[in-house]
Structure formats: C-alpha cells, structure tokens
N, C-alpha and C. Protein backbone atom coordinates (compact mmCIF):
# COMPACT_ATOMS: atom_id res chain seq x y z
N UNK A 1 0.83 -1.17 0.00
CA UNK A 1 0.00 0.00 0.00
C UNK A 1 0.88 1.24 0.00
N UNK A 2 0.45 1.93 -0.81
CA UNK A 2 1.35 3.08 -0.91
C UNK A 2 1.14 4.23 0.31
N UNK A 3 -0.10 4.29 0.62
CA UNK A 3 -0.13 5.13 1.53
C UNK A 3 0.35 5.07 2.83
N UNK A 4 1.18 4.03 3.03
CA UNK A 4 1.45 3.30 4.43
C UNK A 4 3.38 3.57 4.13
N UNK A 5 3.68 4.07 3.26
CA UNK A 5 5.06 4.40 2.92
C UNK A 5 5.68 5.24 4.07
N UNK A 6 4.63 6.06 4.48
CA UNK A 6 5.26 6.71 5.68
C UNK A 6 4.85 6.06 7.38
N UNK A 7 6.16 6.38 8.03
CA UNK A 7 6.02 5.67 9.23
C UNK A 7 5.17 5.81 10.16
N UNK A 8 4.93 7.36 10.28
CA UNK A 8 3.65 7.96 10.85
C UNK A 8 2.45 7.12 11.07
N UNK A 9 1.76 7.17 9.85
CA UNK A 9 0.48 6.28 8.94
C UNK A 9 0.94 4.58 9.75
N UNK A 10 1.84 4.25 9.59
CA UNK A 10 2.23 2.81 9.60
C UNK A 10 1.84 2.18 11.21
N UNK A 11 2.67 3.52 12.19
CA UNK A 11 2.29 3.02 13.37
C UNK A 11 1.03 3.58 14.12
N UNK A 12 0.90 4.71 13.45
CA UNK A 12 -1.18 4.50 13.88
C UNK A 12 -1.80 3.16 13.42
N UNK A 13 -2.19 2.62 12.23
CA UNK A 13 -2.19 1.71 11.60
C UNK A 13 -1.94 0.49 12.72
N UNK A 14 -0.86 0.16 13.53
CA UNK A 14 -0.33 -0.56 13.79
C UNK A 14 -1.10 -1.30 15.14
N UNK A 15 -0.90 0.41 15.87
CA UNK A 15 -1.54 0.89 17.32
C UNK A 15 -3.15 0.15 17.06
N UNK A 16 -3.88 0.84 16.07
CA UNK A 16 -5.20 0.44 16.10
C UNK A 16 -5.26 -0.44 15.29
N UNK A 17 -5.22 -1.63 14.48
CA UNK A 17 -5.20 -2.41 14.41
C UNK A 17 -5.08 -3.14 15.69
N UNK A 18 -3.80 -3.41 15.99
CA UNK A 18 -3.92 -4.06 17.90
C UNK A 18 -4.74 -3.93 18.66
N UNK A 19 -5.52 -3.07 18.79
CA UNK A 19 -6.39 -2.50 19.87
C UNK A 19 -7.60 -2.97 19.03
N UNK A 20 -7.86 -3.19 17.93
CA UNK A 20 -9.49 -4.21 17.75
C UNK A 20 -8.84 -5.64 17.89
N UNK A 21 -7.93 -6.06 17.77
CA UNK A 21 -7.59 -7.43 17.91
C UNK A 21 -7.96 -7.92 19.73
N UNK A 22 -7.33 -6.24 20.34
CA UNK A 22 -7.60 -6.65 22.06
C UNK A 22 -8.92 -6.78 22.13
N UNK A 23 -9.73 -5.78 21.41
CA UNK A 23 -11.24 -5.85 21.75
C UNK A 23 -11.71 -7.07 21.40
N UNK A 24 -11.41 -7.98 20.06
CA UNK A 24 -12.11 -8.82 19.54
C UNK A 24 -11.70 -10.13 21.01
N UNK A 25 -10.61 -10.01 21.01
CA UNK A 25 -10.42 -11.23 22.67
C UNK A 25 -11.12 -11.12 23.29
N UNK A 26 -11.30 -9.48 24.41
CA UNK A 26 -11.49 -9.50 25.52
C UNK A 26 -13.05 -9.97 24.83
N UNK A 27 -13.74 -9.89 23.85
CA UNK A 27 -15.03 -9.74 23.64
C UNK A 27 -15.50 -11.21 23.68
N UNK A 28 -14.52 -12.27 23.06
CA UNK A 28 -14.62 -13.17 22.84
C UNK A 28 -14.15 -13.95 24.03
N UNK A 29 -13.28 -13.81 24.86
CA UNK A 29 -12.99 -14.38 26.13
C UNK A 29 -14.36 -14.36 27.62
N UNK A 30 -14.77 -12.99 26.96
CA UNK A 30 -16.54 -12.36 28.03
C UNK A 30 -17.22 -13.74 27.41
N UNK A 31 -17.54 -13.73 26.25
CA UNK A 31 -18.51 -14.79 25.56
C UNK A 31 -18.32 -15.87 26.08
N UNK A 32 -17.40 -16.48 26.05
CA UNK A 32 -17.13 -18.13 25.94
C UNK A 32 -17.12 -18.12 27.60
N UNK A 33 -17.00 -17.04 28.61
CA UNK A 33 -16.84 -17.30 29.81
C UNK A 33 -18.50 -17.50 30.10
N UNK A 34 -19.76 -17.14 29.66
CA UNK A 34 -20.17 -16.79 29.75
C UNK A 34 -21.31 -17.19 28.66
N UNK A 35 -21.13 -18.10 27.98
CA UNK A 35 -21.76 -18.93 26.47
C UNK A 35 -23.11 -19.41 27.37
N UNK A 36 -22.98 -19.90 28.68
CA UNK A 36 -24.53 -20.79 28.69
C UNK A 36 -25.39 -20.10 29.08
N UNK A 37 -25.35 -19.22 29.86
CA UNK A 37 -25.87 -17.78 30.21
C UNK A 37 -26.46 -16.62 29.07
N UNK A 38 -25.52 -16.64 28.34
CA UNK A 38 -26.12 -15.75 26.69
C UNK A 38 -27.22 -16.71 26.25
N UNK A 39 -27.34 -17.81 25.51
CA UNK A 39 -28.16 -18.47 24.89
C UNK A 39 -27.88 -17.73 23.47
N UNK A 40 -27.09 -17.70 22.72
CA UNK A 40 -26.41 -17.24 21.48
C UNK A 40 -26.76 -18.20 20.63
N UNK A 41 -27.50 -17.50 19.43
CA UNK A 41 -27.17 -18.45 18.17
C UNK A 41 -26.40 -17.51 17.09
N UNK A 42 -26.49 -18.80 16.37
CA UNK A 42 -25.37 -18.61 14.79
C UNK A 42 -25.30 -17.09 14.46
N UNK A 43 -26.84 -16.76 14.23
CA UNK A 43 -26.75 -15.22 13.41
C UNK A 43 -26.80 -14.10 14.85
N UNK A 44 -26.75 -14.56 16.04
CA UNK A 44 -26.72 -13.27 16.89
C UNK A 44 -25.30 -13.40 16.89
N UNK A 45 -24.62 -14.53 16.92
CA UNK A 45 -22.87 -13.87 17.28
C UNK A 45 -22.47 -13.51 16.32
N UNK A 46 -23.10 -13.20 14.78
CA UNK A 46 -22.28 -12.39 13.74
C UNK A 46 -23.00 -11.31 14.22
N UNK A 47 -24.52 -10.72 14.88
CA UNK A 47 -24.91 -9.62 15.11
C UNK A 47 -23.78 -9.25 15.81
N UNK A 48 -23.70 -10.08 16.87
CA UNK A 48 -22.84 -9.59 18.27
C UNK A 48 -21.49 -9.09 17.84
N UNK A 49 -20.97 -9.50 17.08
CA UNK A 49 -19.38 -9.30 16.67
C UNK A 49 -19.50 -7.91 16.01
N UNK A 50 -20.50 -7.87 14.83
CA UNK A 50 -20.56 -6.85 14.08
C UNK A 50 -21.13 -5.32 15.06
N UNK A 51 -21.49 -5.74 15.59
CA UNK A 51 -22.12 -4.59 16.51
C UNK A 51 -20.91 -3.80 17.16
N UNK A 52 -20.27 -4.99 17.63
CA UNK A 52 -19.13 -4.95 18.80
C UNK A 52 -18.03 -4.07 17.74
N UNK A 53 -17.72 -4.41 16.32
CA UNK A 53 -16.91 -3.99 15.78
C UNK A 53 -17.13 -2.27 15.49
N UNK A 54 -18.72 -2.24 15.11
CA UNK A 54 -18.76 -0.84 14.86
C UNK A 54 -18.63 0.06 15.69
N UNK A 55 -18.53 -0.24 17.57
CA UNK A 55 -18.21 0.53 18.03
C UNK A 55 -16.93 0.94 18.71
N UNK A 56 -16.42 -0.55 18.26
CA UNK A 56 -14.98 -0.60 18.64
C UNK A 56 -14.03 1.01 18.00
N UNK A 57 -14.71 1.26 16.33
CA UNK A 57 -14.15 1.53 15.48
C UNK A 57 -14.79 2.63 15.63
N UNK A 58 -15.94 2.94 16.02
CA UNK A 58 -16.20 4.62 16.64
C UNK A 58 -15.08 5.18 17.60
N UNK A 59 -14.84 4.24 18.74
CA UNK A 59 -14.07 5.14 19.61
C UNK A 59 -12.49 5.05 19.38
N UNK A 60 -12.38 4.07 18.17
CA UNK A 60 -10.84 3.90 18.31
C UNK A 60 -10.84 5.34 17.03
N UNK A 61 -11.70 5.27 16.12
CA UNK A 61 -11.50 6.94 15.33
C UNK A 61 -11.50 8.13 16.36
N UNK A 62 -12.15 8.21 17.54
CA UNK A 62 -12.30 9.30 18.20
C UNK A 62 -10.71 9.04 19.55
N UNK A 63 -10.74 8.12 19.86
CA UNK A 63 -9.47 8.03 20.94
C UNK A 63 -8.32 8.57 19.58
N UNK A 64 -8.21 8.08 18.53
CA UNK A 64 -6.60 8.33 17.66
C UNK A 64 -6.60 9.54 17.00
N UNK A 65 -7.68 10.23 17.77
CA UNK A 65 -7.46 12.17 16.83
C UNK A 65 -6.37 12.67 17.34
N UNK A 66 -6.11 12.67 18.73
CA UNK A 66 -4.47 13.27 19.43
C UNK A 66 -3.23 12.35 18.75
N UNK A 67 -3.46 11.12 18.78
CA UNK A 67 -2.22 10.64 17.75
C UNK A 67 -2.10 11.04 16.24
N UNK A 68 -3.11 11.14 15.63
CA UNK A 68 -3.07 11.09 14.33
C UNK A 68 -2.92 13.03 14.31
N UNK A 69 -3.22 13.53 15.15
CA UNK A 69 -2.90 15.12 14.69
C UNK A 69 -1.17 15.15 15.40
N UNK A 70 -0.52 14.52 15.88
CA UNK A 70 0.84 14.63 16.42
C UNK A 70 1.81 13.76 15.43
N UNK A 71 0.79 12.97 14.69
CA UNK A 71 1.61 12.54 13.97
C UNK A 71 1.95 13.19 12.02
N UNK A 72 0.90 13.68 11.92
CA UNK A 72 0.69 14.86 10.78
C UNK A 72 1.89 16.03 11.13
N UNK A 73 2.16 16.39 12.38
CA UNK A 73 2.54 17.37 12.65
C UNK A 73 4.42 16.92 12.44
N UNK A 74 4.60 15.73 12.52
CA UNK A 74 6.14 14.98 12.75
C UNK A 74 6.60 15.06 11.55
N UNK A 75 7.94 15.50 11.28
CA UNK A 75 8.69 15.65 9.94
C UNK A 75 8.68 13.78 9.17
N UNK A 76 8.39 13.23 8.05
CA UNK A 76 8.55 12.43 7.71
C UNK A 76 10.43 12.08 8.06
C-alpha cells in the first residue's frame, strides 16, 4: 500500500489495528466465559461481533485524533 510508505500512517495503523484485535479477545474471552448464560445463536454472534466492531471503530476513530494530529505534525 502506498499510503502506508510513511512511518507515521504505519504506526497508527499498527496501534489500532492491535487494539481491535484486544477488543475482539477481551469480547470473545466475556462470551465463551459466559456462552450458557447468553443463549447465542449462529446469526446473533455475527450480530454480536458486528455490533461490537462498529463501536470498537467509533471510539478507536475518536481516541486516535491526538495521535493522528501529532503525527501529521512529525517531519517524515
């Protein structure tokens, strides 16, 4: 990807990426602790995931505005 040429981009990128991978665990570690109690089927845990993702990805856009404006600001 070309746009990832700079290091800046690369380790935001990097940062949040990691941080939905933590969410998708801790989300999935709550579940399975916790599977007989939910009563989950097939299409609620793609609801559940997908839900879980869109807000993961709300606050990880709103938590990475101070990184991503400090990192705009850094000489390549």
């Amino acid at each position: 990807m070309r746009i990832l040429r700079y290091s800046q981009l690369r380790y935001l990128s990097i940062v949040l990426f990691a941080w939905l991978g933590v969410f998708f665990v801790t989300r999935s570690v709550l579940l399975a602790s916790h599977l007989g109690e939910a009563e989950i089927g097939l299409a609620d845990l793609f609801s559940l995931y997908g839900v879980g993702l869109v807000y993961d990805v709300g606050f990880l856009l709103y938590a990475a505005i101070p990184t991503a404006l400090y990192a705009l600001l850094c000489p390549n």
